[in-house]
C-alpha atoms as a PDB file:
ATOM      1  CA  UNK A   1     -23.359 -67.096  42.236  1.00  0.00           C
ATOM      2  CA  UNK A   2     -26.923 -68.518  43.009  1.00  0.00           C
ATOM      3  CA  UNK A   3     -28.294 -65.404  44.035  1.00  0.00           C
ATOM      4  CA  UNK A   4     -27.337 -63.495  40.526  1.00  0.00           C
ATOM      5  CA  UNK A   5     -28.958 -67.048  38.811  1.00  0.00           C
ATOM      6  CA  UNK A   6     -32.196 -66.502  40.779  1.00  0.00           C
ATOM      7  CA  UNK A   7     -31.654 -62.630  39.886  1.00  0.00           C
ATOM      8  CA  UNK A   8     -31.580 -63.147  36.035  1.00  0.00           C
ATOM      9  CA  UNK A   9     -34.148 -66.387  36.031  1.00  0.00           C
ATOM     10  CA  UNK A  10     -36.699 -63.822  37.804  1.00  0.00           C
ATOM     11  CA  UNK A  11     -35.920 -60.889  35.782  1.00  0.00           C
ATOM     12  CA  UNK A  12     -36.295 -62.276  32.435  1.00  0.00           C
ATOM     13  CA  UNK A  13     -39.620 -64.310  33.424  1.00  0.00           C
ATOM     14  CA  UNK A  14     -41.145 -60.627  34.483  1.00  0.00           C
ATOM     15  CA  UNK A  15     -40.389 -59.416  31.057  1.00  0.00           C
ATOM     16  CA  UNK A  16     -41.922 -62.540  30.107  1.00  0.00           C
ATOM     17  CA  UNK A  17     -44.803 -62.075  31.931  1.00  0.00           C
ATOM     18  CA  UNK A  18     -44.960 -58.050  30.557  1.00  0.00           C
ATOM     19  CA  UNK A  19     -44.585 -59.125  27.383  1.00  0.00           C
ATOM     20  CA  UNK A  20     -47.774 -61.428  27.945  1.00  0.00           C
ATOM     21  CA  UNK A  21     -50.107 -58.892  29.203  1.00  0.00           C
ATOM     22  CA  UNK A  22     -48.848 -56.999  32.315  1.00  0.00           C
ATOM     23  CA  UNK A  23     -47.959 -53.587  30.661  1.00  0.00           C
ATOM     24  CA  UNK A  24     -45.580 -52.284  33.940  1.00  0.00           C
ATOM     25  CA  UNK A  25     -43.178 -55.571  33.659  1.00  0.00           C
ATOM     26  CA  UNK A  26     -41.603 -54.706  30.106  1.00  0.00           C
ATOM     27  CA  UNK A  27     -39.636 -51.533  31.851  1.00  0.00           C
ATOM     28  CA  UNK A  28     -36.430 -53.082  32.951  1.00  0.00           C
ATOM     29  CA  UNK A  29     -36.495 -50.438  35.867  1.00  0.00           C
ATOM     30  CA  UNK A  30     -39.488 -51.768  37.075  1.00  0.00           C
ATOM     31  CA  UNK A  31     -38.837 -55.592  36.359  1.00  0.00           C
ATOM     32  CA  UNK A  32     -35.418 -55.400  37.742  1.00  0.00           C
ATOM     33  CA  UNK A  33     -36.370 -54.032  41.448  1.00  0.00           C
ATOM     34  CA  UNK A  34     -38.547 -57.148  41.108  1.00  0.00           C
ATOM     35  CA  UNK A  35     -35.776 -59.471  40.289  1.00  0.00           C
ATOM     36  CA  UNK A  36     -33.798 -57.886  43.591  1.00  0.00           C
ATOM     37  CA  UNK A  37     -36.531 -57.942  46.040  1.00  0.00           C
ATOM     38  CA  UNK A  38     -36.989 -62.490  44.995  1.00  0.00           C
ATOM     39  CA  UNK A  39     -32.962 -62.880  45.156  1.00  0.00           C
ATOM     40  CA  UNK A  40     -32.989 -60.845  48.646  1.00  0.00           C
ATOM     41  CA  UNK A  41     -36.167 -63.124  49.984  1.00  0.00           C
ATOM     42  CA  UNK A  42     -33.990 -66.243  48.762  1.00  0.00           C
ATOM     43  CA  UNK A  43     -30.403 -65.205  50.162  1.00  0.00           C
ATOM     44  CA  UNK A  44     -32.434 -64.325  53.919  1.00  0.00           C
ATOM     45  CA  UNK A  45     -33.863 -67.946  53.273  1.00  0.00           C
ATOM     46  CA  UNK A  46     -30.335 -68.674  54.075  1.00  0.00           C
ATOM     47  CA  UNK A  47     -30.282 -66.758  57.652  1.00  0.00           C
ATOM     48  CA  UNK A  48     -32.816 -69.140  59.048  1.00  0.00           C
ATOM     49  CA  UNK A  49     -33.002 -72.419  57.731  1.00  0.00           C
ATOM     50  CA  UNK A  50     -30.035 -74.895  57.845  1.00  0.00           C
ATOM     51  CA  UNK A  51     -27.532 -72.934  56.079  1.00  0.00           C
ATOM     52  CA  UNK A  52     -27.605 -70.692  59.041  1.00  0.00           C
ATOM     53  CA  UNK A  53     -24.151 -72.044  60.821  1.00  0.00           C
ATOM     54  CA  UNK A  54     -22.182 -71.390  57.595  1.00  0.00           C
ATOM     55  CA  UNK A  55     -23.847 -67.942  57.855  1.00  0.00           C
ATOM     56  CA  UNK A  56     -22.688 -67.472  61.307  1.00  0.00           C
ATOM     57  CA  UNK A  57     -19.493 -68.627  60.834  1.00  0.00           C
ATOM     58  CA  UNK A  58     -18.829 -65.746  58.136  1.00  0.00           C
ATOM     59  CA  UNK A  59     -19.223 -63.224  60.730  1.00  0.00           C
ATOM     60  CA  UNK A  60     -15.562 -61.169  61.172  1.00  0.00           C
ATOM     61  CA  UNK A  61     -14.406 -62.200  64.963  1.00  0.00           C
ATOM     62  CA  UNK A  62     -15.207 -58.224  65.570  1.00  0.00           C
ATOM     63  CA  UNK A  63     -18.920 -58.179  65.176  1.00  0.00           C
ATOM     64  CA  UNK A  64     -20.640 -59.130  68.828  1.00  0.00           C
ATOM     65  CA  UNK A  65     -23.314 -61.545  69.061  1.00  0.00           C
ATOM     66  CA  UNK A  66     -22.995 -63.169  65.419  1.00  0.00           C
ATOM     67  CA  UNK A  67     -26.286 -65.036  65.793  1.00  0.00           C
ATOM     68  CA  UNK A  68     -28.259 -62.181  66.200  1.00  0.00           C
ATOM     69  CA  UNK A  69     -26.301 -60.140  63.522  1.00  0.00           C
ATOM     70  CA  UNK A  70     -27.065 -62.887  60.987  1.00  0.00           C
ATOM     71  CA  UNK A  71     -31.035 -63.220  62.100  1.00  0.00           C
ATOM     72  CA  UNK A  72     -30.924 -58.937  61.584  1.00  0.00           C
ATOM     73  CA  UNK A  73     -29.708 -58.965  58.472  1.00  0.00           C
ATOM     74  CA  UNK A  74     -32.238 -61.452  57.339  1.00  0.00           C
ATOM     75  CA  UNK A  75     -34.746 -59.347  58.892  1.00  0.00           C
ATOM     76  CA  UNK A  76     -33.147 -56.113  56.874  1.00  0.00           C
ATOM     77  CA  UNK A  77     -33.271 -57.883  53.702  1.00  0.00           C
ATOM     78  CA  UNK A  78     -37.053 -59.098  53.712  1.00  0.00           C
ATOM     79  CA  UNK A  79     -38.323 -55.704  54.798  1.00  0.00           C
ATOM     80  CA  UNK A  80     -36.153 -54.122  51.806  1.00  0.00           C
ATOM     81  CA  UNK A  81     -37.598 -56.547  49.675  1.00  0.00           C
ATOM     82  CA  UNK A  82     -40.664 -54.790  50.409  1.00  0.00           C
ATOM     83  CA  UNK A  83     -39.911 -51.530  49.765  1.00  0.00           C
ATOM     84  CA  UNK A  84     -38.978 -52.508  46.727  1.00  0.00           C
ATOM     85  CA  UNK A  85     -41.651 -53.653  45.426  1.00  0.00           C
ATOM     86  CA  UNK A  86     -43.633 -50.911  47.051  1.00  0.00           C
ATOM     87  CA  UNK A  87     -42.834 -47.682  43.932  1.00  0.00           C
ATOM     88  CA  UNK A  88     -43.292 -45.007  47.287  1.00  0.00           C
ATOM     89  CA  UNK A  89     -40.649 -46.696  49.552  1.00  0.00           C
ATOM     90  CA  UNK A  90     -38.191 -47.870  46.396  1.00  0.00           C
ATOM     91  CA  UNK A  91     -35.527 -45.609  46.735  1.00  0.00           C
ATOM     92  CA  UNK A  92     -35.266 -45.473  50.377  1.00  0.00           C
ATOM     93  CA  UNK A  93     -35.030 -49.440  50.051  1.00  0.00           C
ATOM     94  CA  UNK A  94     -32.701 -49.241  47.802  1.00  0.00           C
ATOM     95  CA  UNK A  95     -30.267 -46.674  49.494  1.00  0.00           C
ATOM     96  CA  UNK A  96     -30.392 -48.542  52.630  1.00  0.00           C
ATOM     97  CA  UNK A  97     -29.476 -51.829  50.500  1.00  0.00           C
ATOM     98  CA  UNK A  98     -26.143 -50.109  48.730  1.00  0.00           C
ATOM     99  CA  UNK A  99     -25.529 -49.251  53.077  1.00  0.00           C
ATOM    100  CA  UNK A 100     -26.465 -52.777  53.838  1.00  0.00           C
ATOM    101  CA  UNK A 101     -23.741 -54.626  50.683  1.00  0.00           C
ATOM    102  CA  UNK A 102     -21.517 -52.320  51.397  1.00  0.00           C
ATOM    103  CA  UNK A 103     -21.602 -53.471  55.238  1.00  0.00           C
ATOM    104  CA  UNK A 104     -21.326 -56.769  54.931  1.00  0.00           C
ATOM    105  CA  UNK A 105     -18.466 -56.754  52.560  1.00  0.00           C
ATOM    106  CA  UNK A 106     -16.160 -57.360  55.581  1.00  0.00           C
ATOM    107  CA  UNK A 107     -18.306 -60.250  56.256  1.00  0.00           C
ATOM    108  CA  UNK A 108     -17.575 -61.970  52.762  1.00  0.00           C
ATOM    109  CA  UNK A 109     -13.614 -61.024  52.855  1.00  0.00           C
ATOM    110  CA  UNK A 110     -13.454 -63.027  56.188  1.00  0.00           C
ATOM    111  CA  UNK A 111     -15.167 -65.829  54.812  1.00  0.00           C
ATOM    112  CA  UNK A 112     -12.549 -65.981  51.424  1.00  0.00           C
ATOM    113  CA  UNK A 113      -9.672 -65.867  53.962  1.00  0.00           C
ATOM    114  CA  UNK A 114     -10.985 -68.509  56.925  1.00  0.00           C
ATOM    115  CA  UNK A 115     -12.161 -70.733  54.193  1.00  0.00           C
ATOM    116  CA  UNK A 116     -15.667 -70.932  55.059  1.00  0.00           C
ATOM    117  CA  UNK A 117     -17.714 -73.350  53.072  1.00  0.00           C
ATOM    118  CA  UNK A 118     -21.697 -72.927  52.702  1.00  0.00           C
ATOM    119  CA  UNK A 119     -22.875 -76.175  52.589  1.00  0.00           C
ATOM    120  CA  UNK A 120     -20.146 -77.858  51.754  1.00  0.00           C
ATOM    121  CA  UNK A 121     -18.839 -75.769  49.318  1.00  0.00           C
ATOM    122  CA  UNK A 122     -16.283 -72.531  49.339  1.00  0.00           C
ATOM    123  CA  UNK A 123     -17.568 -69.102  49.402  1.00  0.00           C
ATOM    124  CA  UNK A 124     -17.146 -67.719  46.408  1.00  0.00           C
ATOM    125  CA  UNK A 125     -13.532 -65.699  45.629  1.00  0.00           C
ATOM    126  CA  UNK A 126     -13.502 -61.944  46.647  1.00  0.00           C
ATOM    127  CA  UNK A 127     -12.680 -60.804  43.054  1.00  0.00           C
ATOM    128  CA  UNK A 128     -15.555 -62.071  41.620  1.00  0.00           C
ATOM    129  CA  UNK A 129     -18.271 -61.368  44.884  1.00  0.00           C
ATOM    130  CA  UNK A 130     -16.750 -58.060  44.572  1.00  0.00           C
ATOM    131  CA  UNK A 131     -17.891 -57.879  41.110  1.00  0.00           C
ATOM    132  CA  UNK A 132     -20.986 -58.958  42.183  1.00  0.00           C
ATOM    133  CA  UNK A 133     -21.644 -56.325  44.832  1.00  0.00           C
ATOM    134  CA  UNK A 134     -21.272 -54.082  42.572  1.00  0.00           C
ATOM    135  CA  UNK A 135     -23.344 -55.194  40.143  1.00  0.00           C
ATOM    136  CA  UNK A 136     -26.058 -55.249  42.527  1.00  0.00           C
ATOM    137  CA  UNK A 137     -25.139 -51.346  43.552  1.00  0.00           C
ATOM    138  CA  UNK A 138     -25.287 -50.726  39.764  1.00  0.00           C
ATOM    139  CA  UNK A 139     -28.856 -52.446  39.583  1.00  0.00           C
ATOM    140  CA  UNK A 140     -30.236 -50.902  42.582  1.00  0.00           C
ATOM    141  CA  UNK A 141     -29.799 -47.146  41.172  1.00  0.00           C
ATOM    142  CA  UNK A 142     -32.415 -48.240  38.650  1.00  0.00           C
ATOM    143  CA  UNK A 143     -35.435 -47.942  41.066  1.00  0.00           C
ATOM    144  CA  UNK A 144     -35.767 -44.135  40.944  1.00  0.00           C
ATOM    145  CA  UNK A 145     -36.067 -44.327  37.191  1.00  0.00           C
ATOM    146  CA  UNK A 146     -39.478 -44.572  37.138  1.00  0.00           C
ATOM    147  CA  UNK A 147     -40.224 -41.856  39.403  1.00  0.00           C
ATOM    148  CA  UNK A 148     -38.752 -39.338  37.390  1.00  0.00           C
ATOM    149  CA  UNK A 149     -40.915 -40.463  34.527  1.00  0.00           C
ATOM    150  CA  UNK A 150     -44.294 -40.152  36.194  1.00  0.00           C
ATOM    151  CA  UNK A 151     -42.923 -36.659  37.552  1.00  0.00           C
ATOM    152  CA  UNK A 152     -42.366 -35.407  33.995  1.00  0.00           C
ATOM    153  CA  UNK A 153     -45.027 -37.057  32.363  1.00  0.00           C
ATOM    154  CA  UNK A 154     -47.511 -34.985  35.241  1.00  0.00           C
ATOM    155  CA  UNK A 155     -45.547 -31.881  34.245  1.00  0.00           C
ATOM    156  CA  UNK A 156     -46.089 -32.827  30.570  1.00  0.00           C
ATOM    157  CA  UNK A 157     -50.057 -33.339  31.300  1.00  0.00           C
ATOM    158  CA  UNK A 158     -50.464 -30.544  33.537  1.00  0.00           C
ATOM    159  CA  UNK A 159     -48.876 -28.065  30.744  1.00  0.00           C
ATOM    160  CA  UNK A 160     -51.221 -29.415  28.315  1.00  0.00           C
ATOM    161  CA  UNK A 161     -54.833 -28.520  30.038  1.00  0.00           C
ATOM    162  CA  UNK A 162     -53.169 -24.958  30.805  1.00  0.00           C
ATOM    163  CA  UNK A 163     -52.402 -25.504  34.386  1.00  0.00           C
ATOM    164  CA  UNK A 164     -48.987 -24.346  36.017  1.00  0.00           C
ATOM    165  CA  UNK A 165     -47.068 -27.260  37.046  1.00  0.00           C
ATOM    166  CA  UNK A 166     -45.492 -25.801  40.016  1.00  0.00           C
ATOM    167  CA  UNK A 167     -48.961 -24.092  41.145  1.00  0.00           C
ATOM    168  CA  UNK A 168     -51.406 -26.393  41.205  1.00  0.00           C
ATOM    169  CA  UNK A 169     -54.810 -24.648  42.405  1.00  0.00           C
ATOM    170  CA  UNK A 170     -53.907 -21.532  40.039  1.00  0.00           C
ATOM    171  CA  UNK A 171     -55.157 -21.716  36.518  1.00  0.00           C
ATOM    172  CA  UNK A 172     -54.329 -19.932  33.369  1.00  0.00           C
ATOM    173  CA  UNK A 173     -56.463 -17.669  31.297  1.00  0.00           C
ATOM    174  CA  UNK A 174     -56.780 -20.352  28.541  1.00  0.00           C
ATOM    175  CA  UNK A 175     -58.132 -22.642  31.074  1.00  0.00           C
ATOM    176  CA  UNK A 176     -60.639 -20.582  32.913  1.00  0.00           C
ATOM    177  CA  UNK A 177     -62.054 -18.937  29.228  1.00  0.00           C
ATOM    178  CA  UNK A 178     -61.794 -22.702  27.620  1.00  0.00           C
ATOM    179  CA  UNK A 179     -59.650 -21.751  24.989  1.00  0.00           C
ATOM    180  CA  UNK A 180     -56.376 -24.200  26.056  1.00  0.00           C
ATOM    181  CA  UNK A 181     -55.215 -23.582  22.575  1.00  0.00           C
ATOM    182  CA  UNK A 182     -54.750 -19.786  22.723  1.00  0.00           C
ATOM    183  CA  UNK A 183     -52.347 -17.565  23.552  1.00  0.00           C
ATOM    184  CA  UNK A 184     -52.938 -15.100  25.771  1.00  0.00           C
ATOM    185  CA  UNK A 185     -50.215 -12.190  27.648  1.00  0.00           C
ATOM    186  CA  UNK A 186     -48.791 -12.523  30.556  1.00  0.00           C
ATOM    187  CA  UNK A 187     -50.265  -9.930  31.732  1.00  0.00           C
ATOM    188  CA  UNK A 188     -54.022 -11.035  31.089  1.00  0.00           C
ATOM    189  CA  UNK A 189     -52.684 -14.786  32.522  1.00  0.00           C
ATOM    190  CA  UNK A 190     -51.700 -12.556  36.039  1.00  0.00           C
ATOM    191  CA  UNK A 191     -55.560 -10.963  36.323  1.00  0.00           C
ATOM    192  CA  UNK A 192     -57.185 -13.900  35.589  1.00  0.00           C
ATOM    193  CA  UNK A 193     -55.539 -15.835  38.348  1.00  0.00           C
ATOM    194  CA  UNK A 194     -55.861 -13.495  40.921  1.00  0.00           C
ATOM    195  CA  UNK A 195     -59.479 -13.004  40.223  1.00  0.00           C
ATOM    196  CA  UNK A 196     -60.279 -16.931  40.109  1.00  0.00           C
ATOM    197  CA  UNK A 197     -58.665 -17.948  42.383  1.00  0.00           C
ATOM    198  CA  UNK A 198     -60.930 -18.603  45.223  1.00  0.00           C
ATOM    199  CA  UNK A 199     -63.408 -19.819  42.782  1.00  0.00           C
ATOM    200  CA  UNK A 200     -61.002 -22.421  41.402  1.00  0.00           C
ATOM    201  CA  UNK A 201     -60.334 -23.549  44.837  1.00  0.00           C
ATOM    202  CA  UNK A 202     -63.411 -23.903  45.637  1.00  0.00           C
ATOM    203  CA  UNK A 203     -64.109 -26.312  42.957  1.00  0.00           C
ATOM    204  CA  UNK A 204     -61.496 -28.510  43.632  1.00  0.00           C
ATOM    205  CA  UNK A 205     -62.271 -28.903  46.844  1.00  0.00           C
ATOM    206  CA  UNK A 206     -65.558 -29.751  46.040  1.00  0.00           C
END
């Protein structure tokens, strides 16, 4: 349950910190990749400092070499940490993170049954860890949100100065003339692009 406390603590002080000045931090889809990538630093905290034998001994008899499965995974979850926080690389980080929870569910249903303890204390039930994974599935579908925003809000802009958005080098008639506002046939839209065209691309390449 720690990880979902450090989860929430760091969500809500990003939409703090939004609210305060830093215009990005008040979307939830932005703040909450945030929140994910500081609980995944803090639970691979775990794979190398001293709760590392509790971590070791949660590894199913089946998986080979548990030491260097538990030093991977902490490996796998501070490079997805990245990514998250990186808007290019988000939703491959967060695809391979739904992969990664859902792989290391076995992991946690061994611990519930051989009574593992981490530090001291038993793992936490399967019902609610289960609950929790996906929770964290749920949360990590958010990071594409954004994406499709900037993609429509380009569209939106593109439209508006008379530019196709799916052709980006070939203008309209109302852009070339500098009349945006008017409308003029397709027809006069077709000539006008053909015949500008290699002047149009030659000033945005310039």
């Amino acid at each position: 349950m720690v990880p979902l406390i450090v989860l929430a603590v760091v969500v809500l002080l990003a939409q703090l910190i939004g609210q305060l000045g830093a215009v990005n931090l008040r979307d939830w889809a932005v703040s909450t990749p945030f929140g994910l990538a500081m609980m995944l630093c803090f639970t691979a905290a775990a794979k190398f400092n001293s709760m590392r034998p509790d971590m070791i001994a949660m590894v199913p008899p089946f998986v080979p070499n548990p030491e260097f499965m538990v030093r991977f995974t902490g490996i796998c979850e501070i490079l997805s940490a990245v990514g998250l926080l990186a808007p290019r690389t988000r939703r491959i980080a967060a695809v391979s993170l739904i992969v990664f929870l859902l792989a290391v569910l076995p992991a946690n249903i061994h611990a519930t049954q051989a009574g593992v303890t981490l530090r001291g204390a038993p793992a936490t039930p399967m019902v609610p860890r289960a609950a929790l994974q996906v929770l964290f599935i749920g949360l990590l579908g958010w990071p594409g949100v954004p994406s499709r925003r900037a993609n429509k809000d380009a569209v939106h802009t593109t439209t508006q100065v008379g530019m196709s958005p799916n052709i980006g080098l070939q203008p309209t008639a109302a852009s070339v003339c500098g009349t945006t506002g008017a409308r003029w046939p397709p027809l006069v839209n077709r000539h006008v692009k053909r015949a500008s065209a290699p002047l149009w691309i030659f000033r945005r390449l310039k």
